[in-house]
C-alpha atoms as a PDB file:
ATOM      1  CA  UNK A   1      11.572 105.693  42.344  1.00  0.00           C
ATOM      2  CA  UNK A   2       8.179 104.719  41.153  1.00  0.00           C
ATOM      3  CA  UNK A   3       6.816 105.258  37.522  1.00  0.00           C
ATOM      4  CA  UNK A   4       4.268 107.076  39.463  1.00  0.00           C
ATOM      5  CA  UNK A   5       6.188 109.056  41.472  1.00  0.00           C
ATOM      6  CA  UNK A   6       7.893 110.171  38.628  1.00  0.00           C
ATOM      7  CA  UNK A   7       4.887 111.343  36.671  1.00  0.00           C
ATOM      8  CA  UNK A   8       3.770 113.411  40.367  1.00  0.00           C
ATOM      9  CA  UNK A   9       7.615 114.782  40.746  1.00  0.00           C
ATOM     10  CA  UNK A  10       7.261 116.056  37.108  1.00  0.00           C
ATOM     11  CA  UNK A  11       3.765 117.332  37.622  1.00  0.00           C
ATOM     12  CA  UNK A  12       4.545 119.158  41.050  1.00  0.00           C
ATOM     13  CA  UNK A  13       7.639 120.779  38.926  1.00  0.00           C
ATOM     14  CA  UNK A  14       5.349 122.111  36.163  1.00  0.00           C
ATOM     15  CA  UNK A  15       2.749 123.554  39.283  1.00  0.00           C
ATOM     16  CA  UNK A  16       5.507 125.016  40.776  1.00  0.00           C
ATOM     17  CA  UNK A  17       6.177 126.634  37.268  1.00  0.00           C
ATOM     18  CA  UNK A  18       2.868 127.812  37.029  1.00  0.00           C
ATOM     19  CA  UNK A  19       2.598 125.304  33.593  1.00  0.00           C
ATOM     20  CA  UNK A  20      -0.896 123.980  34.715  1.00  0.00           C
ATOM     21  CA  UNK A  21      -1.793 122.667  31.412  1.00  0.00           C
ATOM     22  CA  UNK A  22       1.207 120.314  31.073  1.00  0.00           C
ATOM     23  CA  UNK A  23       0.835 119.425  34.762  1.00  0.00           C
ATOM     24  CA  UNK A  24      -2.498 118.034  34.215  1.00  0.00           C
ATOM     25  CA  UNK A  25      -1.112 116.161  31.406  1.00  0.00           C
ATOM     26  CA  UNK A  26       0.983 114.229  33.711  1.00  0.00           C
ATOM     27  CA  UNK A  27      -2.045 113.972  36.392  1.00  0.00           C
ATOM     28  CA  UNK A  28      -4.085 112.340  33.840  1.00  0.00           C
ATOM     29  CA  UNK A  29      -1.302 109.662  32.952  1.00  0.00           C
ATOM     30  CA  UNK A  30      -0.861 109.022  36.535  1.00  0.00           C
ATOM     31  CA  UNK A  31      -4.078 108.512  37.390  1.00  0.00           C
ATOM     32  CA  UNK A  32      -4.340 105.882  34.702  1.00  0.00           C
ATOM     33  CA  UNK A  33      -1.457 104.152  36.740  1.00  0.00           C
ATOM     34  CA  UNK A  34      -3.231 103.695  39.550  1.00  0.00           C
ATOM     35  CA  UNK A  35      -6.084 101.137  38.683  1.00  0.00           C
ATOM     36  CA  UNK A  36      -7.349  99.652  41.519  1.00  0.00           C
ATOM     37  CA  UNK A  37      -6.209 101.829  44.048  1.00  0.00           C
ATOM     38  CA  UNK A  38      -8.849 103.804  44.264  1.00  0.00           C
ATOM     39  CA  UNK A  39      -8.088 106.378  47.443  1.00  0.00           C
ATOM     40  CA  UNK A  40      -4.741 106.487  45.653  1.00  0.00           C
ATOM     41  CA  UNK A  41      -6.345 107.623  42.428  1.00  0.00           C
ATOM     42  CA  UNK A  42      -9.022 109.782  44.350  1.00  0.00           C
ATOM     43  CA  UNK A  43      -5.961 112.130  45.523  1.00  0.00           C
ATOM     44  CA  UNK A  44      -4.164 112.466  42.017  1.00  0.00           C
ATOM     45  CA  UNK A  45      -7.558 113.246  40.652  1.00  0.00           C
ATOM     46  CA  UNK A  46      -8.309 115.944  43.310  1.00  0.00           C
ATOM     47  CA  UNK A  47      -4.470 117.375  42.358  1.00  0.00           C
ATOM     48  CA  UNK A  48      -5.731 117.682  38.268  1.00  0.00           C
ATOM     49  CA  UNK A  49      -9.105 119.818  40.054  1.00  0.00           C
ATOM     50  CA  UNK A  50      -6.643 122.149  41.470  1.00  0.00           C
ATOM     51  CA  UNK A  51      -4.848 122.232  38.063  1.00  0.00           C
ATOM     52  CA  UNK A  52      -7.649 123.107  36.494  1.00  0.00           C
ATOM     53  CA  UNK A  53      -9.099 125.526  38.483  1.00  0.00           C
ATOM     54  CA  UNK A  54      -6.198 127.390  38.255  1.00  0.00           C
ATOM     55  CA  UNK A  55      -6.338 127.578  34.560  1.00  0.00           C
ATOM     56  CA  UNK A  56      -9.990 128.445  35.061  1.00  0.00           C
ATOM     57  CA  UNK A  57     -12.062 125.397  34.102  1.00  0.00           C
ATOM     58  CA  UNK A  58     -14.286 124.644  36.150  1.00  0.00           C
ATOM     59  CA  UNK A  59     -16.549 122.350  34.685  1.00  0.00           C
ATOM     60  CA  UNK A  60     -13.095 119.850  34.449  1.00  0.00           C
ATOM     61  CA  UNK A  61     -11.970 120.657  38.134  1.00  0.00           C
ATOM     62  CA  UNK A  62     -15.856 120.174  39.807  1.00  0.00           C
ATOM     63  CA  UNK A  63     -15.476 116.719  37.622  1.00  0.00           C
ATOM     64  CA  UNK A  64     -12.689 115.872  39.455  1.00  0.00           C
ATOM     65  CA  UNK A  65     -13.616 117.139  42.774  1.00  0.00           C
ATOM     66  CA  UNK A  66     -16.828 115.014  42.362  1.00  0.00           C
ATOM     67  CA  UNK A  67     -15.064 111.956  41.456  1.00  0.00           C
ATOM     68  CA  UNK A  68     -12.774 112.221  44.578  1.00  0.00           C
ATOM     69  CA  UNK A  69     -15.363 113.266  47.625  1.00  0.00           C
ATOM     70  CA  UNK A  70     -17.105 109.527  46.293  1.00  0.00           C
ATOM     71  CA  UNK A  71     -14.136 108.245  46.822  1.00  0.00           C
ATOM     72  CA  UNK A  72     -14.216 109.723  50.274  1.00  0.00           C
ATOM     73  CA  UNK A  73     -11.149 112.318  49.978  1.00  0.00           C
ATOM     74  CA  UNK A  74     -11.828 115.017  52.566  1.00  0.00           C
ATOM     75  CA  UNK A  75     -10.623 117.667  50.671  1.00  0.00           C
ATOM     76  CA  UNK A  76     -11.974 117.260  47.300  1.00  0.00           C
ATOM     77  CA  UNK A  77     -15.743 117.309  49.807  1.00  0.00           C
ATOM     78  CA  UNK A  78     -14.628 120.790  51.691  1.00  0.00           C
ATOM     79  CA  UNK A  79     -14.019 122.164  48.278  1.00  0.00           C
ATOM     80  CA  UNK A  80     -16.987 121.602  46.835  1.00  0.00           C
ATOM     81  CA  UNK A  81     -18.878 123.146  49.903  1.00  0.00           C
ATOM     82  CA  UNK A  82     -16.776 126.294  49.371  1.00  0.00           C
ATOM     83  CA  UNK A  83     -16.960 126.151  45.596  1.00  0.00           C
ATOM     84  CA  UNK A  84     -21.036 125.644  46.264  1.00  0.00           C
ATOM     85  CA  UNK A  85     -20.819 128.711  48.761  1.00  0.00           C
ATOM     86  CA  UNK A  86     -19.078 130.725  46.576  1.00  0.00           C
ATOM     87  CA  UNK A  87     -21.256 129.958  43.827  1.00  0.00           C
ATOM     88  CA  UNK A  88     -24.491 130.596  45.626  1.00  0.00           C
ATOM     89  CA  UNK A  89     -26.379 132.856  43.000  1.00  0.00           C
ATOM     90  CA  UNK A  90     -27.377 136.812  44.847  1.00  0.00           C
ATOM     91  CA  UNK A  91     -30.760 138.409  44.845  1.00  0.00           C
ATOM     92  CA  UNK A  92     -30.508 140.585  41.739  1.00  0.00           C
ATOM     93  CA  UNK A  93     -30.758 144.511  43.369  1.00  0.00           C
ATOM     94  CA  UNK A  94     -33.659 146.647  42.242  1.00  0.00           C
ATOM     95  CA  UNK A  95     -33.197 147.804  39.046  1.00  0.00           C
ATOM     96  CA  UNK A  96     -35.228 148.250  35.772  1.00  0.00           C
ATOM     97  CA  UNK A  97     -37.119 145.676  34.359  1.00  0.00           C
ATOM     98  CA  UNK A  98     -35.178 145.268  31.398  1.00  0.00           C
ATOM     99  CA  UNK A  99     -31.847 145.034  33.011  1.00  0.00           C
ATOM    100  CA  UNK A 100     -30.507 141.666  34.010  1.00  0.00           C
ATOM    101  CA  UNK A 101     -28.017 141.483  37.625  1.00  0.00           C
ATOM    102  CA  UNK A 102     -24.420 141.421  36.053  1.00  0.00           C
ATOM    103  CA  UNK A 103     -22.690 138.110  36.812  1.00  0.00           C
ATOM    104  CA  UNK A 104     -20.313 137.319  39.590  1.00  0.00           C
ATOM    105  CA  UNK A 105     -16.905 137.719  38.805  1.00  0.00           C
ATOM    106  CA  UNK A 106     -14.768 134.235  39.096  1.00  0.00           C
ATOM    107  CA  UNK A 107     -12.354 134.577  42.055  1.00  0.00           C
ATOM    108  CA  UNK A 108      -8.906 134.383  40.877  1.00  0.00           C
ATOM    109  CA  UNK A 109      -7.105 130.974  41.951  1.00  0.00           C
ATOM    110  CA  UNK A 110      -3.486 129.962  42.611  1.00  0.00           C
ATOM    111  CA  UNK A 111      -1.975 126.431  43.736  1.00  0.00           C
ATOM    112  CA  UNK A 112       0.793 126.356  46.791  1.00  0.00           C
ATOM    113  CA  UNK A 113       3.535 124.665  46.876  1.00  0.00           C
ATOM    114  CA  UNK A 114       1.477 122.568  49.056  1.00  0.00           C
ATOM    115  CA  UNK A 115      -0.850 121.724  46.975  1.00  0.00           C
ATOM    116  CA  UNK A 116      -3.839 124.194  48.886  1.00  0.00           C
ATOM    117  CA  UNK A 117      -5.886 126.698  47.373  1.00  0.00           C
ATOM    118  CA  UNK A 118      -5.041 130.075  47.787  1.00  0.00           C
ATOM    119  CA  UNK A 119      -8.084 132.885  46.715  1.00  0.00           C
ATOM    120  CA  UNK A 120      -7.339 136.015  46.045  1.00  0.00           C
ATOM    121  CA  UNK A 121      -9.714 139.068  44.865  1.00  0.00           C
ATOM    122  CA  UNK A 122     -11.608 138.824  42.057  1.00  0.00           C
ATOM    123  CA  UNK A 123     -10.850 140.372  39.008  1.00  0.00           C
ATOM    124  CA  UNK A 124     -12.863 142.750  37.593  1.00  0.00           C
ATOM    125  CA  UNK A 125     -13.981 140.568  34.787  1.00  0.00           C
ATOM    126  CA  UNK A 126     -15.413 136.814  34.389  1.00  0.00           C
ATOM    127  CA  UNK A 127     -12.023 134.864  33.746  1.00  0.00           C
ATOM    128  CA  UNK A 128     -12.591 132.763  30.460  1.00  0.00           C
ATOM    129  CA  UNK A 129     -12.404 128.889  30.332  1.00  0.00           C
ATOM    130  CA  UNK A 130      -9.419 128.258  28.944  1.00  0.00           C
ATOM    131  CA  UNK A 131      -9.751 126.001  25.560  1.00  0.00           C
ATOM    132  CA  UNK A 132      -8.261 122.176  25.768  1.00  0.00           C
ATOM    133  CA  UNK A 133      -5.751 122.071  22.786  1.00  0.00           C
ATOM    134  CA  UNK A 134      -7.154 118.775  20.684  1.00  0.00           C
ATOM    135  CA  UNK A 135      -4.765 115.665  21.031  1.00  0.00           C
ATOM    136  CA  UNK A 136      -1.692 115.959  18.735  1.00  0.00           C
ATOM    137  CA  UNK A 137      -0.910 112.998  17.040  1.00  0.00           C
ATOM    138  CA  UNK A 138       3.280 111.998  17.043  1.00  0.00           C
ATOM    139  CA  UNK A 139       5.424 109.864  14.420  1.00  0.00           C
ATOM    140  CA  UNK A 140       8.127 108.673  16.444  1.00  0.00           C
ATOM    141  CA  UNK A 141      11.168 107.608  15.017  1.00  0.00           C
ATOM    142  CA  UNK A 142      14.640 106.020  16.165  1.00  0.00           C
ATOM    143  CA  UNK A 143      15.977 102.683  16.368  1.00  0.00           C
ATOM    144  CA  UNK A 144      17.217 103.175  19.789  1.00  0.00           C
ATOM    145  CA  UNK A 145      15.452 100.671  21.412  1.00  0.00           C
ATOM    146  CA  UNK A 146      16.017 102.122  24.970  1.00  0.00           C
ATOM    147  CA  UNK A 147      15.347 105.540  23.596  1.00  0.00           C
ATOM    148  CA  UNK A 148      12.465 104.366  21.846  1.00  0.00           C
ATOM    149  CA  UNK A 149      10.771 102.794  25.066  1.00  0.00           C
ATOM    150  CA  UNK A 150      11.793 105.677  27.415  1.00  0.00           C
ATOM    151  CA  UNK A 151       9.717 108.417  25.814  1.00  0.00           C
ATOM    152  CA  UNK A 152       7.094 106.025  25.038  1.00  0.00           C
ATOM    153  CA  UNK A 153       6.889 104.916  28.284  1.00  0.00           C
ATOM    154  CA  UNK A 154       6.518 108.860  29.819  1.00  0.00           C
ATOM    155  CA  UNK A 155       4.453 110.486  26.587  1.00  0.00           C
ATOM    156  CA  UNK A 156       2.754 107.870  24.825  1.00  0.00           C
ATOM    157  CA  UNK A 157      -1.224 108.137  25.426  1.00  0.00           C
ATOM    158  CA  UNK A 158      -1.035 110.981  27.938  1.00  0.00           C
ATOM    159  CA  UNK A 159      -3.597 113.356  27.868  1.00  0.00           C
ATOM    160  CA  UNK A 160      -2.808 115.686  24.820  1.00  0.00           C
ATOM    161  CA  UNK A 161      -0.252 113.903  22.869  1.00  0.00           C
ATOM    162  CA  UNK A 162      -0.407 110.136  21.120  1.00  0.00           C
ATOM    163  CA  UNK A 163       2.407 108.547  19.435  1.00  0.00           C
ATOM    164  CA  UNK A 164       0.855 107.139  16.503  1.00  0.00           C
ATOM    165  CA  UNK A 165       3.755 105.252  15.273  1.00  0.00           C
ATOM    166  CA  UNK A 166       6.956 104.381  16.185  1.00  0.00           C
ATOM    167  CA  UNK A 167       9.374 103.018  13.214  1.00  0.00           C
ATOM    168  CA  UNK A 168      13.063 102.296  13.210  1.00  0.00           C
ATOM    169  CA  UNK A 169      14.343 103.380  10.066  1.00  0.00           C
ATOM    170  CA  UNK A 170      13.901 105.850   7.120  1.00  0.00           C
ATOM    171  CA  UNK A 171      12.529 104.019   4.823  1.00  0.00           C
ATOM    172  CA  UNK A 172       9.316 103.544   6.577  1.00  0.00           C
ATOM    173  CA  UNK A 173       9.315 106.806   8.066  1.00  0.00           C
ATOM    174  CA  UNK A 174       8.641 108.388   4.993  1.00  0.00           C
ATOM    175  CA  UNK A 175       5.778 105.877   3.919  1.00  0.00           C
ATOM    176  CA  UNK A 176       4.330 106.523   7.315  1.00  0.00           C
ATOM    177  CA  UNK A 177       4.495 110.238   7.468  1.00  0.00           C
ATOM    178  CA  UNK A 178       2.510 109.926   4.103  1.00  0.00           C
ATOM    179  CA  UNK A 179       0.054 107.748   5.286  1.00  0.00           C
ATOM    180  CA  UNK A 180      -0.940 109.209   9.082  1.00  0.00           C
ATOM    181  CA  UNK A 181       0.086 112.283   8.314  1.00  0.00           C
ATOM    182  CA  UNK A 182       0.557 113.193  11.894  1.00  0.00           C
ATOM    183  CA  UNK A 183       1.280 116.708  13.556  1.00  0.00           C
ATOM    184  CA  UNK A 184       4.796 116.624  14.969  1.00  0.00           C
ATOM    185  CA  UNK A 185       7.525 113.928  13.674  1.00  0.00           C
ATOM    186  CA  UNK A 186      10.213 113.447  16.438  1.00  0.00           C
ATOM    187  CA  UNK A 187      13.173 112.136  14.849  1.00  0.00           C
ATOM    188  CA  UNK A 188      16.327 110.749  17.221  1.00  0.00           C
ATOM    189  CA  UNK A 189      19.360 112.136  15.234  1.00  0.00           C
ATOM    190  CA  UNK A 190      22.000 110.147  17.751  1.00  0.00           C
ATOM    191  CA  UNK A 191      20.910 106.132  16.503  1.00  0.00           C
ATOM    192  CA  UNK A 192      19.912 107.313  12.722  1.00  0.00           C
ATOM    193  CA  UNK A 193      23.153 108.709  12.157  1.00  0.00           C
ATOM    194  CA  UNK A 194      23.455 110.366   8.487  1.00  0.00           C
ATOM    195  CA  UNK A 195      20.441 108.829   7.803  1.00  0.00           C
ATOM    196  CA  UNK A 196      18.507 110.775   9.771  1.00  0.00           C
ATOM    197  CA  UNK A 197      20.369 113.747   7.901  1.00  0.00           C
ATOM    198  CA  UNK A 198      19.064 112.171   4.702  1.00  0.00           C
ATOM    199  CA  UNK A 199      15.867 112.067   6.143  1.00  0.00           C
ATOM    200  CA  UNK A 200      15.238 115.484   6.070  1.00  0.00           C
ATOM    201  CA  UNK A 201      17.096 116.532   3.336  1.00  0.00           C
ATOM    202  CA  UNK A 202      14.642 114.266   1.157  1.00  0.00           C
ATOM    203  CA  UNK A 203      12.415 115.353   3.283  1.00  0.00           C
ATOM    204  CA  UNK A 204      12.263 118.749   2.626  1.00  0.00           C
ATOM    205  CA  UNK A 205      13.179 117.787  -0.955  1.00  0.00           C
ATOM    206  CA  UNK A 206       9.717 116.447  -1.468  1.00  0.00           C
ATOM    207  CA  UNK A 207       8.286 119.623  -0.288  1.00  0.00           C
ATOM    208  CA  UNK A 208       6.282 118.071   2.943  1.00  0.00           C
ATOM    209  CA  UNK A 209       5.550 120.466   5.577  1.00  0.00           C
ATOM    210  CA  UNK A 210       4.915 118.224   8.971  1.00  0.00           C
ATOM    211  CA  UNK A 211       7.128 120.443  11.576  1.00  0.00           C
ATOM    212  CA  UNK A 212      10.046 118.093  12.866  1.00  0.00           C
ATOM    213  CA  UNK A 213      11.508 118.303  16.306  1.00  0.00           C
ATOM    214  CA  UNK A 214      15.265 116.593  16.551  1.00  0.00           C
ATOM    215  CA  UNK A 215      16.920 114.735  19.153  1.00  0.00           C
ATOM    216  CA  UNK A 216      20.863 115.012  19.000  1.00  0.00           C
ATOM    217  CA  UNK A 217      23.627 113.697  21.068  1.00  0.00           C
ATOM    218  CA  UNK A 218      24.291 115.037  24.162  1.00  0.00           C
ATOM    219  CA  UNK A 219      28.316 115.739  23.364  1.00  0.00           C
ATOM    220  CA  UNK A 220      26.786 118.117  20.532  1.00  0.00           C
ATOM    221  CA  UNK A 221      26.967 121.612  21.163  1.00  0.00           C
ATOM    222  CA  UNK A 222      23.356 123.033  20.553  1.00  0.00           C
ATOM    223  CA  UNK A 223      24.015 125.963  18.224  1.00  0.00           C
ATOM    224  CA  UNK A 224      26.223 123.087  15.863  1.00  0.00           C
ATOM    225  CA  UNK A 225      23.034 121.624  15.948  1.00  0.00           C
ATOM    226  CA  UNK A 226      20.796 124.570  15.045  1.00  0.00           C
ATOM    227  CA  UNK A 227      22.982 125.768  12.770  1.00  0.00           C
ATOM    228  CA  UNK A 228      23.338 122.474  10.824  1.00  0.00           C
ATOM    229  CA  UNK A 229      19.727 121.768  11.125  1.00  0.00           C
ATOM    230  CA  UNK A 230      17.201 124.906  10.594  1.00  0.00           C
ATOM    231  CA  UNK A 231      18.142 125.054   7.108  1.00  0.00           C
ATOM    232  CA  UNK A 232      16.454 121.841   6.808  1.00  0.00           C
ATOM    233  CA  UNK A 233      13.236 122.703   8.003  1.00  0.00           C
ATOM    234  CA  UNK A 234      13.662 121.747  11.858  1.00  0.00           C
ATOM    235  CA  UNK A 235      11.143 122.954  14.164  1.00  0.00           C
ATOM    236  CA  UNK A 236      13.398 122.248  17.028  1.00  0.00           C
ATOM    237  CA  UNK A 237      16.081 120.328  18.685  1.00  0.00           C
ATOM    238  CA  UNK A 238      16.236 119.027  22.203  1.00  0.00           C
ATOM    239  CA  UNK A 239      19.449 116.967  23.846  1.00  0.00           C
ATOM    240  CA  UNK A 240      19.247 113.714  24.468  1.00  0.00           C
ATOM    241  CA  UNK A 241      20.027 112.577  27.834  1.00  0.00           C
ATOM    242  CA  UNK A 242      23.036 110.892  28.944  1.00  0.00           C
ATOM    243  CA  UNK A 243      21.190 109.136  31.651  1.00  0.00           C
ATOM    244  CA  UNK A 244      17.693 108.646  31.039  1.00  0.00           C
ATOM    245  CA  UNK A 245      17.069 107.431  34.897  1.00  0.00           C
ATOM    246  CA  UNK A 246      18.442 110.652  36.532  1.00  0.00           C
ATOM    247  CA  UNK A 247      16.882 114.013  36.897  1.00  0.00           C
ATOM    248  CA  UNK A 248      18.120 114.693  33.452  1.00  0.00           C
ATOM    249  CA  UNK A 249      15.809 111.921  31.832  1.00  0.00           C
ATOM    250  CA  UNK A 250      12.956 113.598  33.129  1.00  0.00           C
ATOM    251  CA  UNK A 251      13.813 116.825  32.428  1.00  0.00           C
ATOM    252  CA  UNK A 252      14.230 115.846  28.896  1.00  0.00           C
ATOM    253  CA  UNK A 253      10.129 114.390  29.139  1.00  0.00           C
ATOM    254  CA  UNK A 254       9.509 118.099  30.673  1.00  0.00           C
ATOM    255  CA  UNK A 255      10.855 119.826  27.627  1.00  0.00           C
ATOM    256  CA  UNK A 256       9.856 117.340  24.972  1.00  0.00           C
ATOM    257  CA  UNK A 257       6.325 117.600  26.235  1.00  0.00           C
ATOM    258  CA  UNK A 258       6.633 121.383  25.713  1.00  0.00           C
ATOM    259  CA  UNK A 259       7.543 121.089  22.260  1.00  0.00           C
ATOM    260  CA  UNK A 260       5.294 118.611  21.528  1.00  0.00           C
ATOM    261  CA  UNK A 261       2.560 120.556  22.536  1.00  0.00           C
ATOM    262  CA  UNK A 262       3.038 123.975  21.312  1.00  0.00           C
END
């Protein structure tokens, strides 16, 4: 399977979920995969519209929609007529001078399975544009080479989340942390062995506060883990995957996105 296909498998999972945010987050990384194919990259970009209309932006999804009907996608032009019908403004009813006609409620908006567009009434209220969270920055560290590569490869630059640095041992994890100060450090407990135990006790020794989310080995039962780690100052922990190809790789990426953006 494709690097691309994996990025729409995991995207389709989170829509199917009704996790639009972290759906488009994988739309936007695909789309970046696609370069010069440019029907290929009109139809991921109409699939982020649909994301975010159903989250209620719709400045972001009539972006999209744009970008894909000059691209010639079909569906992304049939939209836009509907969205353009639906928008059309009314002829404000008599009413005092000093009154203004009350605005059209948004019509509420849910993806199929399918991918279409399903309407349903409108709510009795405008529904509000829901706020991108700003790009949280990432201090990755492991010295798991494979490891290392593998959640770069699926995270790293996607829209939301950057891994700032990746570093393979403690040492420069701390001088790093000091100097990017980033939002999130994801430590892999599995290839830093006590060090990474170290890590954080020093860590939380020298009184720094940057929220750490742990990897541990997959024969590791996960309340060992929480117990022996929340004292530390662990925001969370997450398994590491025995086979980082299978269905359990990329749920891993599914969760670890999660955290990471929370």
């Amino acid at each position: 399977m494709s690097d691309l296909q994996q990025l729409l498998d995991l995207a389709n999972d989170f829509i199917e979920k009704g996790d639009y945010k972290f759906a488009i987050v994988c739309y936007n990384k695909a789309i970046l995969k696609c370069q010069y194919d440019y029907e290929e990259k009109a139809r991921i970009t109409l699939m982020e519209g649909k994301a975010y209309l159903a989250i209620g932006n719709n400045e972001k999804a009539i972006e999209d929609f744009n970008y894909a009907a000059k691209k010639g996608n079909k569906e992304a032009i049939e939209i836009l007529k509907k969205l353009s019908i639906n928008n059309t403004p009314q002829k404000p009813s008599s009413q005092s001078s000093d009154s203004s006609p009350a605005p059209k409620p948004a019509p509420s908006v849910k993806i199929g399975n399918d991918g279409t567009i399903n309407r349903t009434s409108a709510p009795a209220s405008v529904a509000p544009v829901v706020k991108q969270k700003s790009e949280v920055t990432v201090l990755l560290i492991t010295d798991d080479l494979v490891m290392r590569n593998f959640i770069s490869k699926n995270i790293e630059n996607t829209n939301g989340i950057k891994i700032v640095e990746k570093v393979n041992n403690i040492k420069e994890a701390f001088i790093k942390a000091q100097q990017l100060n980033p939002d999130i450090i994801c430590l892999d407990l599995n290839s830093l062995r006590n060090n990474a135990i170290n890590f954080l006790n020093e860590f939380k020794t020298k009184g720094m506060t940057i929220p750490v989310i742990t990897i541990f080995p997959h024969y590791k039962k996960l309340e060992e883990v929480r117990n022996e780690l929340m004292p530390l100052g662990v925001k969370d922990v997450i398994k590491r995957p025995v086979d980082a190809t299978s269905s359990e790789g990329r749920v891993f990426i599914e969760q670890l996105m999660k955290m990471l953006l929370q």
